[in-house]
N, C-alpha and C. Protein backbone atom coordinates (compact mmCIF):
# COMPACT_ATOMS: atom_id res chain seq x y z
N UNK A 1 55.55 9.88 21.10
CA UNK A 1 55.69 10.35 19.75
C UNK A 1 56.62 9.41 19.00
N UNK A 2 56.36 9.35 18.01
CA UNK A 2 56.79 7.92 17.13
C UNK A 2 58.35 8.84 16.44
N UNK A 3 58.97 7.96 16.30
CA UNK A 3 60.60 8.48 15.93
C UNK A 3 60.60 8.57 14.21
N UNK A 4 61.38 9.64 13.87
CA UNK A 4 61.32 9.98 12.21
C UNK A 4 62.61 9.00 12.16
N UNK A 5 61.98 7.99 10.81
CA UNK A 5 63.21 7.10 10.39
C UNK A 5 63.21 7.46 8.37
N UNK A 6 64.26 6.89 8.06
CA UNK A 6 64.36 6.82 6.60
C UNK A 6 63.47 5.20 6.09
N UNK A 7 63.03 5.68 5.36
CA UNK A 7 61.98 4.63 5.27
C UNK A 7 62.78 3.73 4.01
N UNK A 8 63.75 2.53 3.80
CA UNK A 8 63.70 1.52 2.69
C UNK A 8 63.19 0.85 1.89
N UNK A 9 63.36 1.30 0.73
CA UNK A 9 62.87 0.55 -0.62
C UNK A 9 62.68 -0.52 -0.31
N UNK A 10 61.63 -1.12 -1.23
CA UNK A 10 61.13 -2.66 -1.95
C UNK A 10 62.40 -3.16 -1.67
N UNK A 11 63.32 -2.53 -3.29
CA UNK A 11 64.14 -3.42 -4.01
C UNK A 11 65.59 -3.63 -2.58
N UNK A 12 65.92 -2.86 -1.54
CA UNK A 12 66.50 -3.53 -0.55
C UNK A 12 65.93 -4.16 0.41
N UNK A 13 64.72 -4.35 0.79
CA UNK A 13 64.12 -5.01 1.85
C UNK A 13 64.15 -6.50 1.33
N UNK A 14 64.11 -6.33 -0.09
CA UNK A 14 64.07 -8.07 -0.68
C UNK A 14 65.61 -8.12 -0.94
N UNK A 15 66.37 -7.65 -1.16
CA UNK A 15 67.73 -8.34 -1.09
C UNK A 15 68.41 -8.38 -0.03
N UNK A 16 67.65 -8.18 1.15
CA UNK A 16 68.06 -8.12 2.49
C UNK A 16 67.24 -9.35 2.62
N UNK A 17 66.17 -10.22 2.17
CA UNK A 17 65.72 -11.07 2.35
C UNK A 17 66.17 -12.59 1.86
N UNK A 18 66.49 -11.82 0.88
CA UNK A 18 67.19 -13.50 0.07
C UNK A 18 68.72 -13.05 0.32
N UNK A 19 69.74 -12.58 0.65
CA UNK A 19 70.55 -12.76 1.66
C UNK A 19 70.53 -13.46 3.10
N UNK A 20 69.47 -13.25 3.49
CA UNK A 20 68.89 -13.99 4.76
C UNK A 20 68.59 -15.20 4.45
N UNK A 21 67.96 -16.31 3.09
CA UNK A 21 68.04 -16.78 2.79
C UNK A 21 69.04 -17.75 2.63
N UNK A 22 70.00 -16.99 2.53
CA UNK A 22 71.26 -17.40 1.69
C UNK A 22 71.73 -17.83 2.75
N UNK A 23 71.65 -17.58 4.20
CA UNK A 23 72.26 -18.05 5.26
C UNK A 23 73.48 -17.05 5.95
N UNK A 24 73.31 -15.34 5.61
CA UNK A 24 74.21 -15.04 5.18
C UNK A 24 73.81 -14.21 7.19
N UNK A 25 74.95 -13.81 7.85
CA UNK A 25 74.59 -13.44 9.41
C UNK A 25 73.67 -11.88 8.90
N UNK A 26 73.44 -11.43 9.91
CA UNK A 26 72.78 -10.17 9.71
C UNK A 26 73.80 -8.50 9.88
N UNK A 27 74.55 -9.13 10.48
CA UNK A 27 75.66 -7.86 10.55
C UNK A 27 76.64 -7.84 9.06
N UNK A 28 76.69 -8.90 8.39
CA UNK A 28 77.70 -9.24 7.21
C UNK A 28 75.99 -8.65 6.02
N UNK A 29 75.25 -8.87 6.26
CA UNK A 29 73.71 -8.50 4.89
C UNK A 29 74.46 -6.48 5.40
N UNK A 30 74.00 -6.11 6.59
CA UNK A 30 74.06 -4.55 6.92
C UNK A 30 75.21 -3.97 6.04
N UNK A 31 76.60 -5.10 6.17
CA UNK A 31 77.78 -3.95 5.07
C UNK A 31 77.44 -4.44 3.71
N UNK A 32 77.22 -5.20 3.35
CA UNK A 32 76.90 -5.55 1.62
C UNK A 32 76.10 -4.51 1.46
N UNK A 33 74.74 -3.97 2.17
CA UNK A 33 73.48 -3.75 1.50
C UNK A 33 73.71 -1.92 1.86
N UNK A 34 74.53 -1.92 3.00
CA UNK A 34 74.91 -0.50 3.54
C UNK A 34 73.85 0.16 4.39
N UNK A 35 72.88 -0.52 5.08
CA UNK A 35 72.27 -0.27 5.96
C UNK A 35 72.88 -1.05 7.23
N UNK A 36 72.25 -0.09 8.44
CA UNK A 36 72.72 -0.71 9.91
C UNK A 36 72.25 -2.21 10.20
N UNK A 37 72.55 -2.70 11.01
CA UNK A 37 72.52 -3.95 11.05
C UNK A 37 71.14 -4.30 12.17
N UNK A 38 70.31 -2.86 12.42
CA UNK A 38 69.37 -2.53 13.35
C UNK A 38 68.35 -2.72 12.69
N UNK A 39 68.09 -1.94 11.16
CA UNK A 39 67.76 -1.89 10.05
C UNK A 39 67.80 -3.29 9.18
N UNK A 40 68.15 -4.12 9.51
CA UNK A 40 68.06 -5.47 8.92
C UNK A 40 67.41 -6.32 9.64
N UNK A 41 67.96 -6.46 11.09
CA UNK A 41 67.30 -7.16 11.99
C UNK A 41 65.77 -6.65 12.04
N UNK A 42 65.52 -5.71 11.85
CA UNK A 42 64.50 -5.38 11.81
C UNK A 42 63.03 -6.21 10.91
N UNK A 43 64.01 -5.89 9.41
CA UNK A 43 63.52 -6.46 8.35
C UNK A 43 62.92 -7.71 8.42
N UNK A 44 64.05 -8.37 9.15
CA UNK A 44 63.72 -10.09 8.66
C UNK A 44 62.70 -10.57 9.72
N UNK A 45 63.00 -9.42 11.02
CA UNK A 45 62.07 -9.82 12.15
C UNK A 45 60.87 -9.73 11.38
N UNK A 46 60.14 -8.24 10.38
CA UNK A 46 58.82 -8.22 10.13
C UNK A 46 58.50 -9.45 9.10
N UNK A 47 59.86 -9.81 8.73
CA UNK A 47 59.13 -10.85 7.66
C UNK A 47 59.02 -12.20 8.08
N UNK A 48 59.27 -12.28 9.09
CA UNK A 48 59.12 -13.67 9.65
C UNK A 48 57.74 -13.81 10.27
N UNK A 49 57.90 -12.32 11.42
CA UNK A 49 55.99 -12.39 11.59
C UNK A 49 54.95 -12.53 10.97
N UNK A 50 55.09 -11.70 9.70
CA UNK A 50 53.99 -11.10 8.86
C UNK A 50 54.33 -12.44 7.40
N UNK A 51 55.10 -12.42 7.29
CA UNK A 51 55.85 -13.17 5.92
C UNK A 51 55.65 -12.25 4.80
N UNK A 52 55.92 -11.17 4.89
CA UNK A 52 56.00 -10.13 3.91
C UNK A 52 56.96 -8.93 4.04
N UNK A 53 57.53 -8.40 3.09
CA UNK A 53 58.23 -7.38 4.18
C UNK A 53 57.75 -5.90 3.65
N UNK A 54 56.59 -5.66 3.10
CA UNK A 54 55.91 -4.96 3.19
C UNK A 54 55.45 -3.75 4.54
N UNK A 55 55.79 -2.48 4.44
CA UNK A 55 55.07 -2.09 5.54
C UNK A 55 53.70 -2.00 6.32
N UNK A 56 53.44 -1.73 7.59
CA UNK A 56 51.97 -2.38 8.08
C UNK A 56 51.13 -0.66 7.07
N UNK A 57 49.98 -0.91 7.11
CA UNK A 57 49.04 0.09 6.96
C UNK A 57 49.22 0.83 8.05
N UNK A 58 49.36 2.29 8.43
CA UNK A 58 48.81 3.13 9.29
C UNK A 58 47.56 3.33 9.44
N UNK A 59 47.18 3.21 10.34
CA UNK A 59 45.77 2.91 11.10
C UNK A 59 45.57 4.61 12.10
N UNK A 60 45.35 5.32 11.95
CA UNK A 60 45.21 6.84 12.75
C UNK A 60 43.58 7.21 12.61
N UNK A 61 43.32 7.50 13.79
CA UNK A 61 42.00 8.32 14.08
C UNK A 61 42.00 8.90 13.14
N UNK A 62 40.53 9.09 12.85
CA UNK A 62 40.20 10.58 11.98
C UNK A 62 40.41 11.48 12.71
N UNK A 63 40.60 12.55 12.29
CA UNK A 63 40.18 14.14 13.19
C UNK A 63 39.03 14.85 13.20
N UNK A 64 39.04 15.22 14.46
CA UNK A 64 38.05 15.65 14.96
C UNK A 64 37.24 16.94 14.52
N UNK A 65 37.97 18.04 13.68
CA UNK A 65 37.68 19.02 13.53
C UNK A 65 37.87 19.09 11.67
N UNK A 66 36.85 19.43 10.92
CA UNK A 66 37.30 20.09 9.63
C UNK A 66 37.92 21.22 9.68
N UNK A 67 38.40 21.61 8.17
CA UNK A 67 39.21 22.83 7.86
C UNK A 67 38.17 23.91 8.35
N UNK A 68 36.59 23.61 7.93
CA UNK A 68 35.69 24.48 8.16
C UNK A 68 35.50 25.07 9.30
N UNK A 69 35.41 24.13 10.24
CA UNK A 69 35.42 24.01 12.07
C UNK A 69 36.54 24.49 12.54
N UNK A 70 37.49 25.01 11.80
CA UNK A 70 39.11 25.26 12.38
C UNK A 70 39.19 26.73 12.07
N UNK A 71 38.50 27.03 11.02
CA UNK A 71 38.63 28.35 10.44
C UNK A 71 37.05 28.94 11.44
N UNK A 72 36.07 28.41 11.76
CA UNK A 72 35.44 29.22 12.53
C UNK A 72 36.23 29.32 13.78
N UNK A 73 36.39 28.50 14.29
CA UNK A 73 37.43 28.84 15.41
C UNK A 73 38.38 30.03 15.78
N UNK A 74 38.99 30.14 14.34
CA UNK A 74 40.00 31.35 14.46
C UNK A 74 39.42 32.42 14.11
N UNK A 75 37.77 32.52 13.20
CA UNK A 75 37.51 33.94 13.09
C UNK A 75 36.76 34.39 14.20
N UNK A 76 35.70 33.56 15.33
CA UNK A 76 35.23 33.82 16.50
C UNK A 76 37.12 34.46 17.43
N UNK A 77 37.89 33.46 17.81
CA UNK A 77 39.01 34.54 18.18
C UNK A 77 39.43 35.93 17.84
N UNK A 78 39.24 35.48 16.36
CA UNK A 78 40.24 37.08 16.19
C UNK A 78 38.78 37.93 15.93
N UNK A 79 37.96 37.87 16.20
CA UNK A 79 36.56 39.06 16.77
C UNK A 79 36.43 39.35 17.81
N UNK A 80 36.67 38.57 18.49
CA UNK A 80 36.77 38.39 20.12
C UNK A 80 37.99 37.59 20.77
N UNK A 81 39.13 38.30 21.01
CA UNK A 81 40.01 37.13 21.92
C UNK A 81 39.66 37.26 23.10
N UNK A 82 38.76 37.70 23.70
CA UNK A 82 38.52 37.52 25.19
C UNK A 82 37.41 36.34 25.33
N UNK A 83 37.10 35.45 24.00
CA UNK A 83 36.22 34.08 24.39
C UNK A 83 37.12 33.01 25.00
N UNK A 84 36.73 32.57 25.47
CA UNK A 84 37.71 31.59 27.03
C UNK A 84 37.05 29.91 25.21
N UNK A 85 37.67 29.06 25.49
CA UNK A 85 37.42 27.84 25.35
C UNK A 85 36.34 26.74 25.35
N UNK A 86 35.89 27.21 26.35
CA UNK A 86 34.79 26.64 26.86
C UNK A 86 33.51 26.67 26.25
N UNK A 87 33.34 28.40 26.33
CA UNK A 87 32.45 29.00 25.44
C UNK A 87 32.65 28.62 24.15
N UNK A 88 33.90 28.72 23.38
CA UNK A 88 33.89 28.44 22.21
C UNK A 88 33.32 26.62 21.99
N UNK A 89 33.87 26.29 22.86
CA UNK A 89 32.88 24.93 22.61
C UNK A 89 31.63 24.79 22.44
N UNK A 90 31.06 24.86 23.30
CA UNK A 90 29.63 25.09 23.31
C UNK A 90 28.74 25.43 21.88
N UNK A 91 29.57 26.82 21.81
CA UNK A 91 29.34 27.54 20.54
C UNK A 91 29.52 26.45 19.01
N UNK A 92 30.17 25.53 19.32
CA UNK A 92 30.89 24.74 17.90
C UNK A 92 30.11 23.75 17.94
N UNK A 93 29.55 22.92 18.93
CA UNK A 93 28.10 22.19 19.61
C UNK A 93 26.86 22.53 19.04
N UNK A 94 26.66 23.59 19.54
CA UNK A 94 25.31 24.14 18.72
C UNK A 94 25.58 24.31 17.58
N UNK A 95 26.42 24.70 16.91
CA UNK A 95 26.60 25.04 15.26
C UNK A 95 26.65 23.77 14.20
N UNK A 96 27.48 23.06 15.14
CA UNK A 96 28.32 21.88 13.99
C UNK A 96 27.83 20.55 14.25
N UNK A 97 26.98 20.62 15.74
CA UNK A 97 26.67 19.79 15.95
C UNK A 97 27.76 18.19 16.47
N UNK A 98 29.01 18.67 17.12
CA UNK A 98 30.38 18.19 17.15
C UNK A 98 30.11 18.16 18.71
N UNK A 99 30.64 16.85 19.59
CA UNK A 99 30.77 17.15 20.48
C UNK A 99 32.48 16.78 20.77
N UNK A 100 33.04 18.34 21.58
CA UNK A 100 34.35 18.55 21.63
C UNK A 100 34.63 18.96 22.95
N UNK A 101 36.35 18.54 23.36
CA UNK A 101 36.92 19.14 24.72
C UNK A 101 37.39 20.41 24.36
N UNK A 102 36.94 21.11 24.95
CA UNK A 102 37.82 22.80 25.25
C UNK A 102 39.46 22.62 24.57
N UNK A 103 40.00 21.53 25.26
CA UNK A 103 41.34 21.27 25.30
C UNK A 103 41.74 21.43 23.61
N UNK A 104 40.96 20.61 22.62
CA UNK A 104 40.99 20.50 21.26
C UNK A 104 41.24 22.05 20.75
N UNK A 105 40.00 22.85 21.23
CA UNK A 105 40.04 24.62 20.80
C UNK A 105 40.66 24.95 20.89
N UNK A 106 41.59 24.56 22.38
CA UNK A 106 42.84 25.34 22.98
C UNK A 106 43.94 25.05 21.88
N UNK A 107 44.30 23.69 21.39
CA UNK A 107 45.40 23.10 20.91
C UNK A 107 45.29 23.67 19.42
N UNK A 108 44.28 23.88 18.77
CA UNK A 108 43.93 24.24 17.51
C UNK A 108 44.30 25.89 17.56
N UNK A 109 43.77 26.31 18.63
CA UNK A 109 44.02 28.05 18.78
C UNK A 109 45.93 28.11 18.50
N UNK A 110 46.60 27.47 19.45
CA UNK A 110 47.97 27.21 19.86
C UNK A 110 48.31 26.85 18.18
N UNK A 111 47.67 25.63 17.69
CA UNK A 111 48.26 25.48 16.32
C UNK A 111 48.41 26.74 15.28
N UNK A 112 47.70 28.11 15.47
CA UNK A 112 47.57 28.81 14.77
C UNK A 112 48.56 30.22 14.99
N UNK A 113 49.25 29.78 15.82
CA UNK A 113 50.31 30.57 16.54
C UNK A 113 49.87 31.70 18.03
N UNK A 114 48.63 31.37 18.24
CA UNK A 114 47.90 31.92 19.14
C UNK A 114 48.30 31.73 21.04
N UNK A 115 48.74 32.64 21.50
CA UNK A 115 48.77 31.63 22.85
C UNK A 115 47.91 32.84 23.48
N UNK A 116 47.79 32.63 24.57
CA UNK A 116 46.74 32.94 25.97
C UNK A 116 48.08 33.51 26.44
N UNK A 117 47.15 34.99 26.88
CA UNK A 117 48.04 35.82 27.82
C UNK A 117 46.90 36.78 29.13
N UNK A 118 47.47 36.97 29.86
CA UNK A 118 46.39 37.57 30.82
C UNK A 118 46.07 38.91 30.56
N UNK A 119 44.92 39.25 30.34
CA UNK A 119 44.43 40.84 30.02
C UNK A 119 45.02 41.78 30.85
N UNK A 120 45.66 42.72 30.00
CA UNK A 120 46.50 43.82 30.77
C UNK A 120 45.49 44.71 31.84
N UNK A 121 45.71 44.73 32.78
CA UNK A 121 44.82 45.72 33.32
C UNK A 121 45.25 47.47 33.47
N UNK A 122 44.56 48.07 33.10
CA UNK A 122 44.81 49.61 32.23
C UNK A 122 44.07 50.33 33.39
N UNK A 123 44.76 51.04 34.25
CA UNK A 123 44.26 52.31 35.29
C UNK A 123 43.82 53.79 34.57
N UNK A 124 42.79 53.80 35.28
CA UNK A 124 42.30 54.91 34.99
C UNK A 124 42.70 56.26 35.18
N UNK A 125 44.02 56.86 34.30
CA UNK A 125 44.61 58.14 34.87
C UNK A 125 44.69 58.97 33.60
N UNK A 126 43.77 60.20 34.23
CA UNK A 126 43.90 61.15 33.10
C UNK A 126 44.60 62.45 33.26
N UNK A 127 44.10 63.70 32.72
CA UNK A 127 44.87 64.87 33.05
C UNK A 127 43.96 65.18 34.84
N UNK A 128 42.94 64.73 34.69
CA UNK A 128 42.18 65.29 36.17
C UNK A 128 42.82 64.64 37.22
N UNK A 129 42.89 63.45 37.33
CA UNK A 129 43.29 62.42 38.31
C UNK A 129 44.83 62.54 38.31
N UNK A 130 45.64 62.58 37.54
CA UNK A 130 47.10 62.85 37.32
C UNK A 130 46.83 63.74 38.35
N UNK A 131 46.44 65.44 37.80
CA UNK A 131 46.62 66.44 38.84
C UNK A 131 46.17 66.40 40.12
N UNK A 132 45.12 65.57 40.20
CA UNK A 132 44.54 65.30 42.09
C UNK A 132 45.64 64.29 42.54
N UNK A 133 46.25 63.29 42.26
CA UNK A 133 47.26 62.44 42.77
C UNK A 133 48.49 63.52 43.19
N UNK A 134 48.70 64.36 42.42
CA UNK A 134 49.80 65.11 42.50
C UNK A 134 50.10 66.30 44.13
N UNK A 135 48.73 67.07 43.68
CA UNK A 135 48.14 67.74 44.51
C UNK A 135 48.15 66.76 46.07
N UNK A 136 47.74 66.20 46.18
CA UNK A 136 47.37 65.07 47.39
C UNK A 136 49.14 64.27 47.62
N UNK A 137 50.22 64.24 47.00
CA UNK A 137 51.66 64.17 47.15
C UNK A 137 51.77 65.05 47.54
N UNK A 138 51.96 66.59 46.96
CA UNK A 138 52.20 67.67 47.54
C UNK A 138 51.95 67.52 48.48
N UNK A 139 50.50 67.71 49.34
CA UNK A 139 49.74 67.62 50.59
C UNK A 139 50.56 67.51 51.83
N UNK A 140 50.79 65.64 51.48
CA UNK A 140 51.36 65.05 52.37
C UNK A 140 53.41 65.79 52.51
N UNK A 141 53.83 66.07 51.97
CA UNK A 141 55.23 65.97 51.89
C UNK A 141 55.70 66.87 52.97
N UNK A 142 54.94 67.90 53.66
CA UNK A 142 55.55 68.44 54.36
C UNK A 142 55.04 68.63 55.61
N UNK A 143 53.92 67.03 56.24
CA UNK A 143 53.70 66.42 57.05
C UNK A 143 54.76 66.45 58.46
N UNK A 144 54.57 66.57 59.56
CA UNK A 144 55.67 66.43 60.49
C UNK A 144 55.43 65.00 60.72
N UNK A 145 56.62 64.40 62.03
CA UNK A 145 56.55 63.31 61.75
C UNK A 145 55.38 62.15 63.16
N UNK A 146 54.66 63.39 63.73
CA UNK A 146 53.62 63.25 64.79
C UNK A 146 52.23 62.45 63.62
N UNK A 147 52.12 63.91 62.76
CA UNK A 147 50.89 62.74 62.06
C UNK A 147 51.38 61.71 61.36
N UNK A 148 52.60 61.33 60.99
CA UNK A 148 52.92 59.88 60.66
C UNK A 148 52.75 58.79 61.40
N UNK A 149 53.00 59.16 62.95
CA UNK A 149 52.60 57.82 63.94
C UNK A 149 51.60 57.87 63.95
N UNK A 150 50.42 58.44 63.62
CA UNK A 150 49.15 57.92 63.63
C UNK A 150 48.32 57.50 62.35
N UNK A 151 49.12 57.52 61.38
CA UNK A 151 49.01 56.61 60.45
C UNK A 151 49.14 55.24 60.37
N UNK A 152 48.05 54.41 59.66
CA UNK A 152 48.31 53.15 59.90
C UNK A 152 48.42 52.55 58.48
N UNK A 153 49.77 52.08 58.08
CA UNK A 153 49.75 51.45 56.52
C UNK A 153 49.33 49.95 56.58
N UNK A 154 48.73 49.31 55.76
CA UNK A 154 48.20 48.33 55.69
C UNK A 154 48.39 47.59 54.25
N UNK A 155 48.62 46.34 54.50
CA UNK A 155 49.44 45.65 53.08
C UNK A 155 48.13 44.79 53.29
N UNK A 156 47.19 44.92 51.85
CA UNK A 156 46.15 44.36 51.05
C UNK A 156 46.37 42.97 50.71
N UNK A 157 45.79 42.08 50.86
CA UNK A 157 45.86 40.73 49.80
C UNK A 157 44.44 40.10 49.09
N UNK A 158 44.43 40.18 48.30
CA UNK A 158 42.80 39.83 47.75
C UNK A 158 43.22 37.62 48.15
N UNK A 159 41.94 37.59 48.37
CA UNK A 159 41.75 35.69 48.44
C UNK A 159 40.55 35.69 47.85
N UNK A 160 40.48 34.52 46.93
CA UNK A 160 39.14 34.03 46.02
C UNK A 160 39.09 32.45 46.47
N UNK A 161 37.95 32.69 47.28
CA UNK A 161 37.97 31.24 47.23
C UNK A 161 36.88 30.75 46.66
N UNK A 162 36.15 31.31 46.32
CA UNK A 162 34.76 30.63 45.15
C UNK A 162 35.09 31.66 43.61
N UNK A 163 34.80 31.51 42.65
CA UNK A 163 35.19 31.86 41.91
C UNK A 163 35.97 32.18 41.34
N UNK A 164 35.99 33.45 39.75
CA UNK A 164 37.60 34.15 39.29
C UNK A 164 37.94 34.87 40.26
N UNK A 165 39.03 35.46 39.91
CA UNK A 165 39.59 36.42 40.30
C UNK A 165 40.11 37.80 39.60
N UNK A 166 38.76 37.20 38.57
CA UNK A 166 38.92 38.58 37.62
C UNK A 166 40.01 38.71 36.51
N UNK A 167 40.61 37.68 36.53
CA UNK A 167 41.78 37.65 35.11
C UNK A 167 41.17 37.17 33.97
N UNK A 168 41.40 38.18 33.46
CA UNK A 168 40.92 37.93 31.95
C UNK A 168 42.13 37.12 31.02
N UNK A 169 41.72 36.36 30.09
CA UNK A 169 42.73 35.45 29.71
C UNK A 169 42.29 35.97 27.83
N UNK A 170 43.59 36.84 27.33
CA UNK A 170 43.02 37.33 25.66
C UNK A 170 44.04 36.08 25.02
């Protein structure tokens, strides 16, 4: 990422030039003119290359996406935040006729203050199931401790090794 500088006038870049001219060192032009002496060296370096001390043209890619293409983007989201990226590509392909990385959707979504969070997963407990969970606590609580040794607890681990794993990403 390119560094934010204060950008200097015409009218000091040329009297930083004909000082240089003048034979004058480059640290003695920096206190006359009141710029750093980083800021001068600079100067005379571009004007010696270029012989101008003009700045270069910025030269930057176009972008990839219109305002148009940016705003479908965000109204397919906010109709649906459970469309993954991908899909939305595809979708912007066939429409716009654009061919784009997911990554772009993602960064454009993100530009809009949007981030990706994993879909809450919401259990199914109502007044019926509340009271059968309850009932079935009761049950057990006053168990001796004979049918406990013949209980066998068992610690679950799900593994995915081909596919999701079912996380939804809103």
């Amino acid at each position: 990422m390119a560094g934010h500088y204060k950008v200097t006038t015409n009218s000091i870049r040329n009297l930083i030039i004909e000082h240089f001219k003048d034979g004058r060192s480059i640290r003695t032009i920096g206190k006359l003119v009141k710029v750093s002496h980083s800021t001068v060296f600079a100067i005379i370096k571009r004007w010696k290359l270029r012989g101008t001390d003009e700045n270069a043209l910025k030269s930057e890619a176009p972008h990839e996406l219109t305002p148009r293409n940016r705003s479908f983007i965000m109204h397919k989201i906010k109709k649906n935040p459970k469309l993954s990226a991908v899909k939305l590509t595809t979708e912007l392909e066939k429409r716009f006729a654009i061919k784009l990385n997911p990554v772009t959707v993602r960064r454009v979504i993100r530009s809009y203050g949007c981030n990706s969070r994993v879909d809450r997963r919401k259990f199914f407990v109502n007044e019926r199931t509340r009271k059968l969970r309850l009932d079935f606590a009761k049950s057990m609580v006053d168990k001796d401790v004979s049918f406990w040794d013949s209980v066998i607890f068992a610690d679950e681990s799900k593994f995915n090794i081909f596919g999701s794993d079912g996380r939804i990403s809103v």
